[in-house]
C-alpha atoms as a PDB file:
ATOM      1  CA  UNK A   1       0.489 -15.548 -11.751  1.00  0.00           C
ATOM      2  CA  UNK A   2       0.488 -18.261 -13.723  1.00  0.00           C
ATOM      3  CA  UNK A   3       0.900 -22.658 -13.172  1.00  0.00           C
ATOM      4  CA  UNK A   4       2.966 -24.315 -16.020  1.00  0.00           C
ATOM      5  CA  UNK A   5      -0.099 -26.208 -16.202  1.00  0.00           C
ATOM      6  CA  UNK A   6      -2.823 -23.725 -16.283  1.00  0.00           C
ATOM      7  CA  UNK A   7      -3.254 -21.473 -19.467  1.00  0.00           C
ATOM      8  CA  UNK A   8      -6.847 -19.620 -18.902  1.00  0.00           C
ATOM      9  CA  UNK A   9      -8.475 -17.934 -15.707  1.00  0.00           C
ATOM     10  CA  UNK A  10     -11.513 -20.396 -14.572  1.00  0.00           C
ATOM     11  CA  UNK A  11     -14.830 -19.334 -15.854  1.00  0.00           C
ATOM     12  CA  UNK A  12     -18.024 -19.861 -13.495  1.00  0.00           C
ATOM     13  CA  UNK A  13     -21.396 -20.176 -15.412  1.00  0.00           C
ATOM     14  CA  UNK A  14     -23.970 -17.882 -14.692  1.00  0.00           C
ATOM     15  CA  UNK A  15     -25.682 -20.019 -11.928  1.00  0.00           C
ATOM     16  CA  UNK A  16     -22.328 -20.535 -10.361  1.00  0.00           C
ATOM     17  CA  UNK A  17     -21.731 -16.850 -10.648  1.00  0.00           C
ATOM     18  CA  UNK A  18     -25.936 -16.599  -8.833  1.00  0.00           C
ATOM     19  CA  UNK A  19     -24.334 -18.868  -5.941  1.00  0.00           C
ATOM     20  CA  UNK A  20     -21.414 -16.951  -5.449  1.00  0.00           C
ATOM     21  CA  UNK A  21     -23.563 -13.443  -5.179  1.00  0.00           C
ATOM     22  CA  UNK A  22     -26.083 -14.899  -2.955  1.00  0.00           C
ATOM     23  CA  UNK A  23     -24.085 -16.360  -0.523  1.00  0.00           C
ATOM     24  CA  UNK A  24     -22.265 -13.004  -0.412  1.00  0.00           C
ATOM     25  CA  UNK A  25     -25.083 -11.904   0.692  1.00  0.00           C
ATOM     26  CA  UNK A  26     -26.007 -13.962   3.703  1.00  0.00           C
ATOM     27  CA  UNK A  27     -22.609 -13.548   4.915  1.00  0.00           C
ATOM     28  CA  UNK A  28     -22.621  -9.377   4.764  1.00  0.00           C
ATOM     29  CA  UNK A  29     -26.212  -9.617   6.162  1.00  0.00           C
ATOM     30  CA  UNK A  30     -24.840 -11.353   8.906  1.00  0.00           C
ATOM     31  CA  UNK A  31     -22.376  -8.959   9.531  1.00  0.00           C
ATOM     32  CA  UNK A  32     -24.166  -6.426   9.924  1.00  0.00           C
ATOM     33  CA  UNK A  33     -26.636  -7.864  11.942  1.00  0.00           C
ATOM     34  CA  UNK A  34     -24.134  -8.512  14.777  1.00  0.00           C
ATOM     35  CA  UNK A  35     -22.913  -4.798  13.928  1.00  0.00           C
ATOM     36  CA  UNK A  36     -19.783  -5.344  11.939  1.00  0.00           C
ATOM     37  CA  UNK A  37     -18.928  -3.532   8.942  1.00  0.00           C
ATOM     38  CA  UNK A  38     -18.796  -4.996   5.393  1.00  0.00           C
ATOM     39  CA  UNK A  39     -15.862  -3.962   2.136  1.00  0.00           C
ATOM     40  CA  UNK A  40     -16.929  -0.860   0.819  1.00  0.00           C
ATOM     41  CA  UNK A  41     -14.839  -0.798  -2.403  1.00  0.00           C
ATOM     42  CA  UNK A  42     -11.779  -2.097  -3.753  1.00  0.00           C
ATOM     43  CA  UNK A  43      -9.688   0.447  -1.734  1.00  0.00           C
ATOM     44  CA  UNK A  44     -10.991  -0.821   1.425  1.00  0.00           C
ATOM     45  CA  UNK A  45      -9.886  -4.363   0.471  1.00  0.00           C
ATOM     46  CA  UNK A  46      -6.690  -3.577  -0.092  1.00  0.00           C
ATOM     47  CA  UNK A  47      -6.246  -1.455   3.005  1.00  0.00           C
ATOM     48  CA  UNK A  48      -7.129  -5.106   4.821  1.00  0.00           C
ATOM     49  CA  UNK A  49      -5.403  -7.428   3.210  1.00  0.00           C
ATOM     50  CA  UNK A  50      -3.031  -9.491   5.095  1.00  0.00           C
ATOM     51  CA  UNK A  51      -1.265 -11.549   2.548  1.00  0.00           C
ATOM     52  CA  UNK A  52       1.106 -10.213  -0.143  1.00  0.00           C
ATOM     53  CA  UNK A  53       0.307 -10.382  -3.071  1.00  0.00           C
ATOM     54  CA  UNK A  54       2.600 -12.157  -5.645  1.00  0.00           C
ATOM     55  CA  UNK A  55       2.776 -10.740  -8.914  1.00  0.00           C
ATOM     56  CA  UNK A  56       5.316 -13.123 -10.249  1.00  0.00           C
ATOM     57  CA  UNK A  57       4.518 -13.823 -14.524  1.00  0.00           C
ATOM     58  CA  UNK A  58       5.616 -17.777 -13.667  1.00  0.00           C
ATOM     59  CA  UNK A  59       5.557 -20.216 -10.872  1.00  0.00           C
ATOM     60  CA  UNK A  60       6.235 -23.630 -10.416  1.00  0.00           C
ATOM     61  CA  UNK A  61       3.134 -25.850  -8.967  1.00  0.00           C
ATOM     62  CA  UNK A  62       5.563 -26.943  -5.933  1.00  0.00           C
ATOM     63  CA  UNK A  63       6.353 -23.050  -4.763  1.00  0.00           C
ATOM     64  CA  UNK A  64       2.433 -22.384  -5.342  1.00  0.00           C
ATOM     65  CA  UNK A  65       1.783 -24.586  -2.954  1.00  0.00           C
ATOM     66  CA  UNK A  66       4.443 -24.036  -0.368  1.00  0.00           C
ATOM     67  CA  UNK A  67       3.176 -19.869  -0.785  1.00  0.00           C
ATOM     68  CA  UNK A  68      -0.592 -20.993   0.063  1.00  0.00           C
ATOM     69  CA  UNK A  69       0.156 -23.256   2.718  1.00  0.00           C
ATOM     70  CA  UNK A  70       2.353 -20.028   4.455  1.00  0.00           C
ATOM     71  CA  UNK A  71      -0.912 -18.224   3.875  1.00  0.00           C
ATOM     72  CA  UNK A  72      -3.267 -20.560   5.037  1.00  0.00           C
ATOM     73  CA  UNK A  73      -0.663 -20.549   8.272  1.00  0.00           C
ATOM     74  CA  UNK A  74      -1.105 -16.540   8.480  1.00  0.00           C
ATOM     75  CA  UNK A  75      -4.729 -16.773   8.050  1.00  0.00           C
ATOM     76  CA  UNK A  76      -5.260 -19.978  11.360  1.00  0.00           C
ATOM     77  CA  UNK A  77      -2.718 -17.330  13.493  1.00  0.00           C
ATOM     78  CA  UNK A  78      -4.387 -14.503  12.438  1.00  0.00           C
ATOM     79  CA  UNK A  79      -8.055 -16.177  13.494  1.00  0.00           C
ATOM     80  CA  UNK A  80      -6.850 -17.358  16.605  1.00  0.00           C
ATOM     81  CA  UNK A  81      -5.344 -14.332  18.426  1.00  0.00           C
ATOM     82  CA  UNK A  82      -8.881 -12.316  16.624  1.00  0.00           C
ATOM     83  CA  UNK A  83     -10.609 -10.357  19.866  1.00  0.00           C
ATOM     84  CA  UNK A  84     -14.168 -11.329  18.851  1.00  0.00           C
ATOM     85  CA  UNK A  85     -13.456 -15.059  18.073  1.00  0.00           C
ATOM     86  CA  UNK A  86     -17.081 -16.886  18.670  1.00  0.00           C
END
């Protein structure tokens, strides 16, 4: 998916790339610590995912945002009905 205003992916730099990873980390290390389970491969993402994915080749900046703002919406209803809120 594509903006009519954005031509390339975004790049991180190598330490970005290091914050990224490490913070990744911390979070699965605190999963498992309070005995959840972390994504296993690709597969197992997909299997979870809750928002569609939109494969469109073009779309405009204003339906972008209306899309992620119905996501973000999934996401806070999704969170707040979640058994083992803390």
């Amino acid at each position: 998916m594509r903006c009519e205003r954005s031509q390339a992916r975004p790049t991180f730099s190598d330490e970005q790339a290091e914050q990224i990873f490490q913070t990744t980390d911390v979070i699965a290390e605190r999963v498992r610590k309070i005995g959840g389970t972390t994504l296993r491969s690709i597969g197992h993402i997909g299997r979870l995912q809750r928002v569609e994915d939109n494969d469109a080749e073009f779309i405009t900046p204003a339906d972008m945002l209306a899309e992620l703002r119905e996501d973000n919406g999934q996401l806070v209803a999704s969170v707040a009905i979640s058994p083992q809120r803390a």
